[in-house]
Protein backbone atom coordinates (compact mmCIF):
# COMPACT_ATOMS: atom_id res chain seq x y z
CA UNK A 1 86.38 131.63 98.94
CA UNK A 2 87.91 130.56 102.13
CA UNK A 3 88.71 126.91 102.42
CA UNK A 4 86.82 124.94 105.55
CA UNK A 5 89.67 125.22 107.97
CA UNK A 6 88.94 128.85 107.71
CA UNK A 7 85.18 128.66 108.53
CA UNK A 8 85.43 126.45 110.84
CA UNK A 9 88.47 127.62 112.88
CA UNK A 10 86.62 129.93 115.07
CA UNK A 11 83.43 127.96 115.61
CA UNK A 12 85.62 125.49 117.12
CA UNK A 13 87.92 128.49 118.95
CA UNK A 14 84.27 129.42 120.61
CA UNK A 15 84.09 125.99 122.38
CA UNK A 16 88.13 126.39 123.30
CA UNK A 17 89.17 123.67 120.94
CA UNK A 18 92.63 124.55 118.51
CA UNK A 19 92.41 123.16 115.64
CA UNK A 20 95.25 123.23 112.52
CA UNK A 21 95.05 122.18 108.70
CA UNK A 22 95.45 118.73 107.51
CA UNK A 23 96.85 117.32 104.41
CA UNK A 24 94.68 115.54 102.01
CA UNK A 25 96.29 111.92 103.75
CA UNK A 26 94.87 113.30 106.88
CA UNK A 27 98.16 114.26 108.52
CA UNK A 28 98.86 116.82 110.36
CA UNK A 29 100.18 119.95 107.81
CA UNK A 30 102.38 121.28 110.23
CA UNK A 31 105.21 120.46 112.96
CA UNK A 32 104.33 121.15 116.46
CA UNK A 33 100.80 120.53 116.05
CA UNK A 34 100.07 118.96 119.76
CA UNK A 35 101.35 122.35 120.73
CA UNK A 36 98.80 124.61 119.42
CA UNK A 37 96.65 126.95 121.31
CA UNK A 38 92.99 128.87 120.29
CA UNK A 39 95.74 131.97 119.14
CA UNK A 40 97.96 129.62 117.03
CA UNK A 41 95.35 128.51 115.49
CA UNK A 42 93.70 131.58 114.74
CA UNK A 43 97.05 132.23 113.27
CA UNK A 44 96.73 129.14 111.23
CA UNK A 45 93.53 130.06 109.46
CA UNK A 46 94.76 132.52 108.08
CA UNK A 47 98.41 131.26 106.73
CA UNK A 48 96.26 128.02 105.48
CA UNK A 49 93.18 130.13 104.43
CA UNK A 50 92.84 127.45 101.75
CA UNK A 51 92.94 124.04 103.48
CA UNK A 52 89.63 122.20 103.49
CA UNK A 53 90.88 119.59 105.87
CA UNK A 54 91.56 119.77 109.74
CA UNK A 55 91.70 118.28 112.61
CA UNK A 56 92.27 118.73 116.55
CA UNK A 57 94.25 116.96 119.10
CA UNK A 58 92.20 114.34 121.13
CA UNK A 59 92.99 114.52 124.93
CA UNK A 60 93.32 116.90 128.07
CA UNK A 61 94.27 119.93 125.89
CA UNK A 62 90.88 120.13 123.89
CA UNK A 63 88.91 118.44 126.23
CA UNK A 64 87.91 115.75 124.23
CA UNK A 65 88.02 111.71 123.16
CA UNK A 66 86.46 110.25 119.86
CA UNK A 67 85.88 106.97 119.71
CA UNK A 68 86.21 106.15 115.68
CA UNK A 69 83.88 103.13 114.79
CA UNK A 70 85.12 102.51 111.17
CA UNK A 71 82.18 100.36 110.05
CA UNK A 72 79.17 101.47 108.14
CA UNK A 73 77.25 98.98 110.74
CA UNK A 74 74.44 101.50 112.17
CA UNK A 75 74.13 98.49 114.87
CA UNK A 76 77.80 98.99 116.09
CA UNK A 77 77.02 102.60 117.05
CA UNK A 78 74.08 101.66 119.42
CA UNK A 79 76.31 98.68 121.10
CA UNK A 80 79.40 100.93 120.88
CA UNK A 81 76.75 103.38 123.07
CA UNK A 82 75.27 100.94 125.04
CA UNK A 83 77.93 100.26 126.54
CA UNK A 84 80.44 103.57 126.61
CA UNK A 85 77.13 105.97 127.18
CA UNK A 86 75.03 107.99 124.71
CA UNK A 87 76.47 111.33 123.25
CA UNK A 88 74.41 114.03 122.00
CA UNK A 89 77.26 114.60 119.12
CA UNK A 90 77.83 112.15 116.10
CA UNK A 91 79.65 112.50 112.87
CA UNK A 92 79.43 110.74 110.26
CA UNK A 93 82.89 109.93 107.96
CA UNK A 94 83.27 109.78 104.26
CA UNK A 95 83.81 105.69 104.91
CA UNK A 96 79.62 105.82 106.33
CA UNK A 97 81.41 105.37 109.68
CA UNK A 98 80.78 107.24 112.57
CA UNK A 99 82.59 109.73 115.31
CA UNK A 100 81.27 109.82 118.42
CA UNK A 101 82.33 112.63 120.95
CA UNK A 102 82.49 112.73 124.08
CA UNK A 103 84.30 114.73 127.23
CA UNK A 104 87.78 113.46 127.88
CA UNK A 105 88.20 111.71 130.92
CA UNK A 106 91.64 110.42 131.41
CA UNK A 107 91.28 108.00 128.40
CA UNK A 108 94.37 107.00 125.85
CA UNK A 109 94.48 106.64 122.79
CA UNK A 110 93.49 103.08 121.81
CA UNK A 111 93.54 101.56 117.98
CA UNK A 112 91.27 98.11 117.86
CA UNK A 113 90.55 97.48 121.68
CA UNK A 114 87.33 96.17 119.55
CA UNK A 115 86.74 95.29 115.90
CA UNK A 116 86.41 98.12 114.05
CA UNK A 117 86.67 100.40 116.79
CA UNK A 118 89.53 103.21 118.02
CA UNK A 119 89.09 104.81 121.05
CA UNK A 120 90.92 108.44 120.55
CA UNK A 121 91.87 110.02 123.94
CA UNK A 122 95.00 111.29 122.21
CA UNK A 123 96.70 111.79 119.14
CA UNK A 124 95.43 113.84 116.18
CA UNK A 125 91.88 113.57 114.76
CA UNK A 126 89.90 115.09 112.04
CA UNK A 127 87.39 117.54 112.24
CA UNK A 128 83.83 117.37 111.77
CA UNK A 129 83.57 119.33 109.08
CA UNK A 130 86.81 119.07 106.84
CA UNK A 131 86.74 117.94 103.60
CA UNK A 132 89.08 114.57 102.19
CA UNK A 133 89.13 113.30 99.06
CA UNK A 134 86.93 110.74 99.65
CA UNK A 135 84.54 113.00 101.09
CA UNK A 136 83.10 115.39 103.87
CA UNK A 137 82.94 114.91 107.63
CA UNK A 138 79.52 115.57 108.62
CA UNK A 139 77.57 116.14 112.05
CA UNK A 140 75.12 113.71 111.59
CA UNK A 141 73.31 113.78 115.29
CA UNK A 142 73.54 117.10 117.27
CA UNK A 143 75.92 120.62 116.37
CA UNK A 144 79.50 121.75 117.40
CA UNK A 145 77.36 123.35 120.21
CA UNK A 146 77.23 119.90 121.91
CA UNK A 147 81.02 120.56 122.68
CA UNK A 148 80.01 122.46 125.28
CA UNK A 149 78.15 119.24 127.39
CA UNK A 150 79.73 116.18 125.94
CA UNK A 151 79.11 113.25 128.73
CA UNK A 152 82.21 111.23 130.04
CA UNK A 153 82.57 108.05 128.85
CA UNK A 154 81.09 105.23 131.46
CA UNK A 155 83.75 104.59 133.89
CA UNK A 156 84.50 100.74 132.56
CA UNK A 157 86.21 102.23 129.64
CA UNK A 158 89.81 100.65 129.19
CA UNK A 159 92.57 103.16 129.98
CA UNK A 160 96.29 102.31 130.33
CA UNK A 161 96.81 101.28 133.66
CA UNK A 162 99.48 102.99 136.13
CA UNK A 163 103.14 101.02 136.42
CA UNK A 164 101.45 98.42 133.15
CA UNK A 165 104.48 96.43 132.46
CA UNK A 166 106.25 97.54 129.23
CA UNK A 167 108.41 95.17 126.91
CA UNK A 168 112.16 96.17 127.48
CA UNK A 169 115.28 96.02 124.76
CA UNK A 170 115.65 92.50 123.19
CA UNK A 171 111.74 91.51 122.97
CA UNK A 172 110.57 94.66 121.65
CA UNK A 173 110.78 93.84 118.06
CA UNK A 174 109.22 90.38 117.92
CA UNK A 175 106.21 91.88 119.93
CA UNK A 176 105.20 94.82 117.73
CA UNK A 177 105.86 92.13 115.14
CA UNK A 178 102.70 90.00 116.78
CA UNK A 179 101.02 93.06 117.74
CA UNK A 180 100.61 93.95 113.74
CA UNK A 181 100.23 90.67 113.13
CA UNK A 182 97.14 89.92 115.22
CA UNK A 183 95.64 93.72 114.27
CA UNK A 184 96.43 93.64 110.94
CA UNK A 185 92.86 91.67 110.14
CA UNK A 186 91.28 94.25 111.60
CA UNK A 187 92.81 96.80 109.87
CA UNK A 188 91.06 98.39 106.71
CA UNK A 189 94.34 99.67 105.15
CA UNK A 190 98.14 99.86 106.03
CA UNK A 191 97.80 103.14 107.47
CA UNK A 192 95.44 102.36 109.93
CA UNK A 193 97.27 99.58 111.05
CA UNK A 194 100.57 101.82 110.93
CA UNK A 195 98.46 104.11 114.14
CA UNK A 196 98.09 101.02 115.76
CA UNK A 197 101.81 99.78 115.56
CA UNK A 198 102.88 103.34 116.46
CA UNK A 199 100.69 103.41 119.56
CA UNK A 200 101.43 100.23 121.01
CA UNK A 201 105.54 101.42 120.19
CA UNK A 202 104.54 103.94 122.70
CA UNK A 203 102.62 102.47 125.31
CA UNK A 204 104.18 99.41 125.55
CA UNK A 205 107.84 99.43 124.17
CA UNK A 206 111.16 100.55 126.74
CA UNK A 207 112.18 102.71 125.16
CA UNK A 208 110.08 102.83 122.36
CA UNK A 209 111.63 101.67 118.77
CA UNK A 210 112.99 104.63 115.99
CA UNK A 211 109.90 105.24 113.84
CA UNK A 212 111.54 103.78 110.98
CA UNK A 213 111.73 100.30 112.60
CA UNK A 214 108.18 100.44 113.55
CA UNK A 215 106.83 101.66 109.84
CA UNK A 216 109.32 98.88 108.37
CA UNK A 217 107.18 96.31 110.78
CA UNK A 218 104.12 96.88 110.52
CA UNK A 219 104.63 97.64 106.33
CA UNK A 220 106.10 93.80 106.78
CA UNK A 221 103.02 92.71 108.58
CA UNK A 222 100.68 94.28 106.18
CA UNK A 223 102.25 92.24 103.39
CA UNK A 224 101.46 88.89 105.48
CA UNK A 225 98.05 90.10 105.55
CA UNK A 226 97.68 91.30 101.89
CA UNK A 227 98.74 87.71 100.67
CA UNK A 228 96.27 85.73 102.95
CA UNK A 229 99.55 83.90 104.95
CA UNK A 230 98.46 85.81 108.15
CA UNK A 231 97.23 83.13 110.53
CA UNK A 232 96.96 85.08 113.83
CA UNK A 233 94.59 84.40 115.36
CA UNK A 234 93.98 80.91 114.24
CA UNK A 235 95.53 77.27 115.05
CA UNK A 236 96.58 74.52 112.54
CA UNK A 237 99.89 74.82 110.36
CA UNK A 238 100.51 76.05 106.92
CA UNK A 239 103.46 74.89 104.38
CA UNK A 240 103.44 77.14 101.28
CA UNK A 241 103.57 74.62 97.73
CA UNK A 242 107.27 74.87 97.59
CA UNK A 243 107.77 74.05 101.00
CA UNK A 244 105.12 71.14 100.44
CA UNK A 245 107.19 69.63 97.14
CA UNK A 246 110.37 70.56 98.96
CA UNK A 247 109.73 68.37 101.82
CA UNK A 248 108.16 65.54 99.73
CA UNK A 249 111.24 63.53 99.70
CA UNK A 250 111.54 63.64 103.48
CA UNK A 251 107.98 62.63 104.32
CA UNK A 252 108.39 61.99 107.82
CA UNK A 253 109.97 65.57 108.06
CA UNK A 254 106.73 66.98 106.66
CA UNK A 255 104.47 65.21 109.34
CA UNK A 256 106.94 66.95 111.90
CA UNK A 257 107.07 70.29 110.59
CA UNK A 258 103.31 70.35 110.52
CA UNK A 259 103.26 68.98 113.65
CA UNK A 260 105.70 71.28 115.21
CA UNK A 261 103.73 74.36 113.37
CA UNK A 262 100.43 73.73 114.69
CA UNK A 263 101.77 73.76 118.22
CA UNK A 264 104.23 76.34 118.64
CA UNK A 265 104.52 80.03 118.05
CA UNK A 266 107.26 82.12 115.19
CA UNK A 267 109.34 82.89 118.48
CA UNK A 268 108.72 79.94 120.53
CA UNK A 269 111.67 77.69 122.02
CA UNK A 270 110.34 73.78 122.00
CA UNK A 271 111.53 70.65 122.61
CA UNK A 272 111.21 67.46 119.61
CA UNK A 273 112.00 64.35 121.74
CA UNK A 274 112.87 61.15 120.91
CA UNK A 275 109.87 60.02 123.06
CA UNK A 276 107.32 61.58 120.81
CA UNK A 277 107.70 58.57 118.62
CA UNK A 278 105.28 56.62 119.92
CA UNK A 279 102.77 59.30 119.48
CA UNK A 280 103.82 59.11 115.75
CA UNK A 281 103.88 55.36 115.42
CA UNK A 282 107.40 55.75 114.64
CA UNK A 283 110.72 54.46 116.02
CA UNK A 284 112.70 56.78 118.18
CA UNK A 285 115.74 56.17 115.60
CA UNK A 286 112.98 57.54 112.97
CA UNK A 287 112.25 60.99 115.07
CA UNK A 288 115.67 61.46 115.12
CA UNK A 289 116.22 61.12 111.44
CA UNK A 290 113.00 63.37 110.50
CA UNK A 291 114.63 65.93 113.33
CA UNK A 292 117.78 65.94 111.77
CA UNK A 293 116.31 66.66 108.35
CA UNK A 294 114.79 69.42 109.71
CA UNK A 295 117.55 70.99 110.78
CA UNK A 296 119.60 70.01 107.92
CA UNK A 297 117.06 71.89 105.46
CA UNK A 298 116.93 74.85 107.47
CA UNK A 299 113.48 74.65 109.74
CA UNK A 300 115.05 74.55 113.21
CA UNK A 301 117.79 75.14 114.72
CA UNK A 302 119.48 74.38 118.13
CA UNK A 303 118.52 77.04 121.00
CA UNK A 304 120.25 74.78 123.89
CA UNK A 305 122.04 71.37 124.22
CA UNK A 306 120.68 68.84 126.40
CA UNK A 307 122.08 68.51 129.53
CA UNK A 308 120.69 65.83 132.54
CA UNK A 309 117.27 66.01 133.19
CA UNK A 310 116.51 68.74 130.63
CA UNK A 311 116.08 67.85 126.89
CA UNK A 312 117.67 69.65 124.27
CA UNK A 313 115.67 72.81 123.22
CA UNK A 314 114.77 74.01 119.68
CA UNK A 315 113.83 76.72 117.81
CA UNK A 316 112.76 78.39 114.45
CA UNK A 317 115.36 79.70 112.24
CA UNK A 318 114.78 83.31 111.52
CA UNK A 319 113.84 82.70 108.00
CA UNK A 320 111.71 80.08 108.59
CA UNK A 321 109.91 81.66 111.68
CA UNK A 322 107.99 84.98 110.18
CA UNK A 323 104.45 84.14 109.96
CA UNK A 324 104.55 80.59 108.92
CA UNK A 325 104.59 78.95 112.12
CA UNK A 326 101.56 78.50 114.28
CA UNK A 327 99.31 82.03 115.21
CA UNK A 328 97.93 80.95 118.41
């Protein structure tokens, strides 16, 4: 027997939408695929007659967006529609979330604008109707005929804005680096926080980083998250236990470091002057000292010497800086 991609390929060629086979991860099976037409595809079916899994690309080409709620929350579909618009056409994914289509309308694609929810006006997508391991994509509400008079999403819906600034060379990395950092709680597994890191690469990077850097980023962010030291997204300061015993000895370096932590950012430039004593209860000779240990064991280092009228200015050390300092 023929596999899905098969059956379904000329349903979907009926409504003018090309799709092409998917791997069991979901991925796109072959090269070009934002490139394929209702022919290719027809071509497709049958060099893949097999494949169970498919997908299309969201956008201009097909004529469609998705917006992916990846929550089993039946609630977050009628707030996702209250305020985007009903649609006639829902699908239901092996997770018990839902797909909602609609007619494209100049929308990009967008991973997390909201909690739990992507917003897919681009970029590939899965089929209703392909089969994963974890399960079947299934038109839950409506048919495939509904392709044919999808509604636009309401007009409020975010789309990248014309001439949006973009992050140029030297801040690029440090700003996918928050970017995963502040997504990655949202994020159900690496790889959806891996779309996420690779679409904000794209929309907001100049030029964007080599793929490589971008997977090795967000695969560092993930591991942040998986060990609960992720604090995006929160205020306060952490010190791990070795840090803690480390710093025991210099006690009035540990009230600093906390200090410092709570207020400032893993890429943030500060100033630690002697005037802060009093705030401390402490001597000015005493900030000093517990300043000097700082540096001395690593924590900060010197971004710019004072000069008059301006203090000196201070900043993490790169190993001390990667999601340990403050997540405002």
């Amino acid at each position: 027997m023929p596999g899905g991609f098969a059956v379904f390929q000329p349903l979907y060629a009926t409504h003018r939408i090309a799709i092409y086979p998917l791997t069991a991860g979901k991925t796109p099976a072959i090269r070009g695929y934002g490139r394929v037409g209702t022919e290719g595809s027809t071509a497709l079916a049958r060099k893949f007659a097999d494949a169970d899994a498919f997908g299309f690309v969201a956008g201009p080409r097909n004529r469609v967006t998705v917006i992916d709620i990846d929550s089993a929350d039946e609630r977050l579909v009628g707030e996702i529609e209250s305020r985007f618009g009903k649609t006639p056409l829902h699908v239901l994914t092996p997770s018990g979330g839902h797909h909602l289509y609609y007619r494209h309308n100049g929308e990009s694609r967008r991973i997390r604008p909201l909690p739990h929810v992507d917003i897919l006006g681009g970029g590939n997508v899965v089929a209703a109707g392909s089969a994963v391991p974890k399960g079947r994509y299934v038109v839950e509400l409506g048919s495939l005929e509904d392709l044919e008079r999808l509604p636009a999403m309401r007009p409020e819906t975010p789309k990248v804005a014309p001439g949006e600034p973009r992050i140029a060379t030297g801040a690029r990395n440090g700003a996918l680096f928050d970017q995963c950092m502040q997504q990655a709680r949202h994020c159900d597994d690496f790889v959806t926080l891996l779309d996420i890191a690779r679409t904000y690469n794209e929309n907001a990077l100049m030029p964007p980083l080599q793929d490589s850097e971008v997977v090795k980023t967000a695969r560092s962010a993930w591991r942040y998250e998986q060990r609960g030291e992720n604090r995006y997204g929160t205020t306060g300061a952490w010190l791990s236990t070795a840090e803690v015993n480390a710093l025991l000895p210099y006690q009035d370096a540990l009230v600093l470091v906390l200090k410092l932590r709570a207020e400032n950012r893993p890429h943030a430039v500060f100033w630690i002057t002697n005037e802060w004593s009093a705030a401390f209860g402490w001597t000015a000779k005493r900030m000093a000292a517990a300043r000097k240990h700082l540096i001395g064991l690593g924590y900060i280092e010197l971004e710019r010497a004072a000069f008059r009228g301006s203090p000196a200015q201070f900043r993490w050390t790169r190993r001390r800086s990667m999601g340990k300092g403050s997540q405002n």
